[in-house]
Protein backbone atom coordinates (compact mmCIF):
# COMPACT_ATOMS: atom_id res chain seq x y z
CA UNK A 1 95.45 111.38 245.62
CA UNK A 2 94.49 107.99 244.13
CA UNK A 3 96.37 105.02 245.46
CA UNK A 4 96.12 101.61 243.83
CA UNK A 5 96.86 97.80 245.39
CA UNK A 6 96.16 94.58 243.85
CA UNK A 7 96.01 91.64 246.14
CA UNK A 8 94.25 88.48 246.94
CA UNK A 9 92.55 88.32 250.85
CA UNK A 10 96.12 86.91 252.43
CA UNK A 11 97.61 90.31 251.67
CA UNK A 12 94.14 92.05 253.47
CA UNK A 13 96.04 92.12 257.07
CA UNK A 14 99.29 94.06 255.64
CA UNK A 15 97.54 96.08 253.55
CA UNK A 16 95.90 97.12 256.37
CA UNK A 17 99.36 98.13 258.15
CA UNK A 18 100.27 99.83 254.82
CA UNK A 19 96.75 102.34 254.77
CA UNK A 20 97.37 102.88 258.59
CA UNK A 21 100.82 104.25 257.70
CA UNK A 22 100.32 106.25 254.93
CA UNK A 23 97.24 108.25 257.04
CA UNK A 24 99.92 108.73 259.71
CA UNK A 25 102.73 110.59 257.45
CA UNK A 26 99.97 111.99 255.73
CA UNK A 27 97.34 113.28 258.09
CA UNK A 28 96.18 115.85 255.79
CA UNK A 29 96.10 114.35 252.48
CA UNK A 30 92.46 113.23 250.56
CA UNK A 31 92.98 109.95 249.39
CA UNK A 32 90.89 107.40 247.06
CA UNK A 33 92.12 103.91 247.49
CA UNK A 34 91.52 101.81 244.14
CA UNK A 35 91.26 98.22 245.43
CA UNK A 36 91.59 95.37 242.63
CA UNK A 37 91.07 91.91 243.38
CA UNK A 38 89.02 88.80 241.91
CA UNK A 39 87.30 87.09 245.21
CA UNK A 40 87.85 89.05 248.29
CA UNK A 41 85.06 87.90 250.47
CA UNK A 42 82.36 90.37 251.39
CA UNK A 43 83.16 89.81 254.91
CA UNK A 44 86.84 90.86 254.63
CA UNK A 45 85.83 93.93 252.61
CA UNK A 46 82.82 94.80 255.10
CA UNK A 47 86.10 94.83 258.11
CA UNK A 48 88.69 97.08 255.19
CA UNK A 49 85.74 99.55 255.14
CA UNK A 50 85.52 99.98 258.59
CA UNK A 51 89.12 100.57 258.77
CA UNK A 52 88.88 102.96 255.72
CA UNK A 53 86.24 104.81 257.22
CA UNK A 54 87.86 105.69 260.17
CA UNK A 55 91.09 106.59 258.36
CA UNK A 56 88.89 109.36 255.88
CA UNK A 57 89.85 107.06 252.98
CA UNK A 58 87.59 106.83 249.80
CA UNK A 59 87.51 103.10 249.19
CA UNK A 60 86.34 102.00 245.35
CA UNK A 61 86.65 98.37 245.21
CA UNK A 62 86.78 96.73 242.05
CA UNK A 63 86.76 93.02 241.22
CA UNK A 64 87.57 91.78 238.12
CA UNK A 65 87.56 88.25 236.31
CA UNK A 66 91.30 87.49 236.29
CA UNK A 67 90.77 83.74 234.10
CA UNK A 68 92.47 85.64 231.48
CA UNK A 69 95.68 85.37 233.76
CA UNK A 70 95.02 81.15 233.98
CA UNK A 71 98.42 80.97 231.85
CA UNK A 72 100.60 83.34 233.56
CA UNK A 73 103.17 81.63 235.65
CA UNK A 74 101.89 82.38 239.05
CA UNK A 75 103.29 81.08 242.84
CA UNK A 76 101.97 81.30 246.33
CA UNK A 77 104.64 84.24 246.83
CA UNK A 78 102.91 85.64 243.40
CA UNK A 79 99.09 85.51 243.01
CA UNK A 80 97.34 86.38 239.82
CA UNK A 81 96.44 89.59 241.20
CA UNK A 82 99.52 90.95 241.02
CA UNK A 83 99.41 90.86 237.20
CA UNK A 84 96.14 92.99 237.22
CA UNK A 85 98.46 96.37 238.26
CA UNK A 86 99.16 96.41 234.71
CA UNK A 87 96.24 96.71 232.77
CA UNK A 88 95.20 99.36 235.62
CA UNK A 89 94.30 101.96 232.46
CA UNK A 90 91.68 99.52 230.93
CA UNK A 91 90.80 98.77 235.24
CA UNK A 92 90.38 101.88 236.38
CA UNK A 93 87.46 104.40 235.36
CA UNK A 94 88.72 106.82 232.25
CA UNK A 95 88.32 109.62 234.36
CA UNK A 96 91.30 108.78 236.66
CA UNK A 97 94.62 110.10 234.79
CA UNK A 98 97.42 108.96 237.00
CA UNK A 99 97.02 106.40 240.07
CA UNK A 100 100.17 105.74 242.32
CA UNK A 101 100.80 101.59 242.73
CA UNK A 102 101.95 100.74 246.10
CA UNK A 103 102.73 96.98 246.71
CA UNK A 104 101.29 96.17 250.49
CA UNK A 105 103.83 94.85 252.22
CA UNK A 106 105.43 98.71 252.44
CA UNK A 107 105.29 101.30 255.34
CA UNK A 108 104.90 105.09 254.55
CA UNK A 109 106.96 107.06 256.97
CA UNK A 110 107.08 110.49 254.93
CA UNK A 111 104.79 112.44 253.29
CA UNK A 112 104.20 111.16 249.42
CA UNK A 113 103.07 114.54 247.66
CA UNK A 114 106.31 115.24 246.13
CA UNK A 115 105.99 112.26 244.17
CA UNK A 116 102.40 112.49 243.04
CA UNK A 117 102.75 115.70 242.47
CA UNK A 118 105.58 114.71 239.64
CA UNK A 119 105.02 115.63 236.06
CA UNK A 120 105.12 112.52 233.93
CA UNK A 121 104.72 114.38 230.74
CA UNK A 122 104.87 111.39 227.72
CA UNK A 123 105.65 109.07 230.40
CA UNK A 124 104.19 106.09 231.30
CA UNK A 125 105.34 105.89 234.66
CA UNK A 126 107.97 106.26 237.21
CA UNK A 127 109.88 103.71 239.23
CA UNK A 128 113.14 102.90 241.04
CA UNK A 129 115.67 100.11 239.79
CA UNK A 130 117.26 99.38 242.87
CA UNK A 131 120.26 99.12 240.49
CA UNK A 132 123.13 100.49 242.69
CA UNK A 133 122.29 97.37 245.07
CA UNK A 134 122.79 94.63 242.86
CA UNK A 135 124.72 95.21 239.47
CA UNK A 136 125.30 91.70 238.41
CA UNK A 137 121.53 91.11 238.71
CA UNK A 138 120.82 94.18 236.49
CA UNK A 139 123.27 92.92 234.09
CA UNK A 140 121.76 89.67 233.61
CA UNK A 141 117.90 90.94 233.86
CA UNK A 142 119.27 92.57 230.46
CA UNK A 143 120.06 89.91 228.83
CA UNK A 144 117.09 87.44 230.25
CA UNK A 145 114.46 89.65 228.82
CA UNK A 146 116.49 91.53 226.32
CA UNK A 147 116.50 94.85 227.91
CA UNK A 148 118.49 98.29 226.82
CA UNK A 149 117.49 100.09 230.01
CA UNK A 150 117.69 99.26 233.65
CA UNK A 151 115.62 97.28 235.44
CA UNK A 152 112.74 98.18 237.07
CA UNK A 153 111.12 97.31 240.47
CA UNK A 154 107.14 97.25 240.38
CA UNK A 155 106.41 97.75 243.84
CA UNK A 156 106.25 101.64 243.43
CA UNK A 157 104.98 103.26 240.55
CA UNK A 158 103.44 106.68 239.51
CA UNK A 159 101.50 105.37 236.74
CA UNK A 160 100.26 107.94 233.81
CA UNK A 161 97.19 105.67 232.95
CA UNK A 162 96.26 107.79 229.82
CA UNK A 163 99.60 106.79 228.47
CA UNK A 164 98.83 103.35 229.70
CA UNK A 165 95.33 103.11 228.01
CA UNK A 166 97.52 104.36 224.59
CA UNK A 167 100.74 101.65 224.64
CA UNK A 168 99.54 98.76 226.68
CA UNK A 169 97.77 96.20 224.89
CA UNK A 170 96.85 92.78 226.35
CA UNK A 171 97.83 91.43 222.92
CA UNK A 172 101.78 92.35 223.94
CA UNK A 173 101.17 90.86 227.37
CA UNK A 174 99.79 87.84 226.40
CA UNK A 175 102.80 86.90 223.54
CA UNK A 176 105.18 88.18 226.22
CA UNK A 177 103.52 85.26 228.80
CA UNK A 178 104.01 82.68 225.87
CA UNK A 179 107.37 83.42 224.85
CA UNK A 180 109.06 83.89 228.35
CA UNK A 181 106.88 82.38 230.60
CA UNK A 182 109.72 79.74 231.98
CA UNK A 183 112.19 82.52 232.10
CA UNK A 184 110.40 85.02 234.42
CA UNK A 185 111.16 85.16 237.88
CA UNK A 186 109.16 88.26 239.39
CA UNK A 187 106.60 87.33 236.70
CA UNK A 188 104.81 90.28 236.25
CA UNK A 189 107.87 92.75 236.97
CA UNK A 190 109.85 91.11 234.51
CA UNK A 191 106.80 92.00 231.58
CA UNK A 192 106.43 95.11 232.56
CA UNK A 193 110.29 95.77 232.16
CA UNK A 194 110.88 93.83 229.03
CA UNK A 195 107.42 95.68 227.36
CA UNK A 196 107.30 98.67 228.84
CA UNK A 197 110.41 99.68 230.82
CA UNK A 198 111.35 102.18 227.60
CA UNK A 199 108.56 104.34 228.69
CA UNK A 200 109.96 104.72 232.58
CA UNK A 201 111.28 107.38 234.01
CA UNK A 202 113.61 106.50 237.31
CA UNK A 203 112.95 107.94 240.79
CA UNK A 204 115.54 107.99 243.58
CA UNK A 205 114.76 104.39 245.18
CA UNK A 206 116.31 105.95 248.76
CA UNK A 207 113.69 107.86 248.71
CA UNK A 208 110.45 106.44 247.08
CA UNK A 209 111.38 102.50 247.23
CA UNK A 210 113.92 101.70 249.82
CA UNK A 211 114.74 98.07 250.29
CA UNK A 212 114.63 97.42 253.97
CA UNK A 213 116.95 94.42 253.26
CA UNK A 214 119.86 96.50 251.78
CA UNK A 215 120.65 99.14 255.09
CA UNK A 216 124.38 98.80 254.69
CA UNK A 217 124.94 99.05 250.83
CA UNK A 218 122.71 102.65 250.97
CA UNK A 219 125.01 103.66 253.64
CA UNK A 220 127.94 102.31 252.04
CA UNK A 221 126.66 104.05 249.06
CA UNK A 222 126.00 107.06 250.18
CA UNK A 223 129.08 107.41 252.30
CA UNK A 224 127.94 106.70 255.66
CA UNK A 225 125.53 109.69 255.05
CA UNK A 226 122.06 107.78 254.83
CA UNK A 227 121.95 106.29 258.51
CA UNK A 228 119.29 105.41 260.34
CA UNK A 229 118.16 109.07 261.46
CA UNK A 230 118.34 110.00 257.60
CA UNK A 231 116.49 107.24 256.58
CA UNK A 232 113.62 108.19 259.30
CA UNK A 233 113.55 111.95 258.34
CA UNK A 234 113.84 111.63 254.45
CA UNK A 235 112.80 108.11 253.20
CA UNK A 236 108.99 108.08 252.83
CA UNK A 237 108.28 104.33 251.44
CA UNK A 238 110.22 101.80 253.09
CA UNK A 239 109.94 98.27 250.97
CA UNK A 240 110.03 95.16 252.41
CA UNK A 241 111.12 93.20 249.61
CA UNK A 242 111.85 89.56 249.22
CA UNK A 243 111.45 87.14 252.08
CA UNK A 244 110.60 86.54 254.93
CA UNK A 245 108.44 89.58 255.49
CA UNK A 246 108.14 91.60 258.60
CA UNK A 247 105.61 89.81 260.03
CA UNK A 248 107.20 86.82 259.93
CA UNK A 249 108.73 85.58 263.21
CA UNK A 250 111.98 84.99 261.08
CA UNK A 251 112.00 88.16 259.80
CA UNK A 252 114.68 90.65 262.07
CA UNK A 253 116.39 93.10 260.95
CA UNK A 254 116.70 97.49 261.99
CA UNK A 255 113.75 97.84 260.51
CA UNK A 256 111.27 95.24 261.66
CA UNK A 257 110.33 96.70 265.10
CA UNK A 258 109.31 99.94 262.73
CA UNK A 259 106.76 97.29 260.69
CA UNK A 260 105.81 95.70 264.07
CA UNK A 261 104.87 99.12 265.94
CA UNK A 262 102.51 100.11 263.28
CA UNK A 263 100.92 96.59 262.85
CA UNK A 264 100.58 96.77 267.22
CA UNK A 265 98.76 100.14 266.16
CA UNK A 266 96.47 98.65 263.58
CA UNK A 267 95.56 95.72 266.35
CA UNK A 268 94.74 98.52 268.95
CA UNK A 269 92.60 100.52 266.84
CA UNK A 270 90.75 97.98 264.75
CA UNK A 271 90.27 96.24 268.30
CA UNK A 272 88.08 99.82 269.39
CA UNK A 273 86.31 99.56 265.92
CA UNK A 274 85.48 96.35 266.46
């Protein structure tokens, strides 16, 4: 299974937490991890790969020259790197046919087959919209980026990257930056919904992105049925969206002693591999 993350060397630490979870609800699984960054020292990648190693991941590294991104609007929350997820197809070696995307600040709790085992078809990928959560968002994302389909959330995708290397064209991106570049607000979420949301397919965002935030409007939703103990036995990515993150001391809600058990796992074990 080919996993792909694009980060900068702040985001090292969670995705760290992140790789530890997924080989936990996953013990079985072969996975090649596709990092993509622009100037992650050697000396943080020298510490990932002892961590990979351990876990029986395949770590390919790539770094790229991201100057191209100089004009995109960027912010400390959103690095450049985030951007790079979407020219993964022209990234990535033409070999590798579908990756799956996973932002790092997520914990795998479930096993993730059933999703990368999904047939895209004509697709270009698959996502969630997190729509039932917030309506009046959706409704205005339309009309910001002049949208006919729901809105999208990036941190999840099964990505079909021959489609990709067919219909996305940095040409598209780059008049996109120009003409909405004030307006976007999850930068590089917002392009890939206004240019390529058409080619999306959705995926139940209980199950494959659930916002840790949003506990009581699943349940609501759901009719008290998705608790806590159905969340645990059927969610497999939980998403820590927004702000402040888990590992912030600000950060408390049912779900952050979950985040902060696996990161006092990662501390034990990377302090035996150290």
């Amino acid at each position: 299974m080919d996993l792909l993350f694009t980060l900068d060397e702040g985001y090292l630490s969670h995705l760290k937490v992140t790789l530890l979870s997924i080989r936990q609800a996953n013990p079985h699984t072969d996975f090649r991890i596709w990092l993509v960054h622009e100037s992650i020292s050697s000396d943080g990648l020298k510490k990932l790969r002892t961590l990979t190693d351990h876990l029986a991941f395949d770590l390919q590294e790539i770094q790229v020259d991201g100057s191209q991104w100089n004009n995109a609007k960027t912010e400390e929350r959103y690095p450049k790197e985030m951007y790079f997820r979407l020219l993964a197809g022209e990234i990535l070696p033409a070999d590798i046919h579908k990756v799956l995307y996973l932002d790092p600040d997520i914990l795998v709790i479930n096993p993730l087959d059933d999703l990368w085992d999904m047939d895209l078809g004509d697709e270009l990928l698959a996502a969630a919209t997190h729509t039932g959560l917030t309506e009046m968002s959706t409704r205005l994302n339309k009309v910001r980026l002049d949208l006919d389909h729901v809105y999208y959330n990036s941190g999840v995708m099964l990505m079909n990257l021959d489609r990709a290397r067919q219909v996305i064209k940095w040409a598209d991106i780059q008049e996109t930056i120009d003409k909405y570049n004030n307006l976007l607000i999850l930068p590089d979420q917002d392009i890939l919904n206004h240019l390529y949301g058409k080619y999306a397919v959705e995926i139940p965002e209980e199950i494959w992105n659930y916002d840790t935030r949003k506990y009581m409007r699943y349940l609501t939703k759901s009719l008290a049925q998705h608790d806590i103990h159905w969340v645990m036995a059927n969610t497999a990515i939980l998403h820590f969206c927004g702000g402040p993150k888990p590992w912030d001391e600000k950060h408390d809600n049912r779900f952050t002693s979950v985040y902060l058990d696996y990161q006092n796992k990662l501390d034990r074990l990377e302090g035996e591999l150290s």
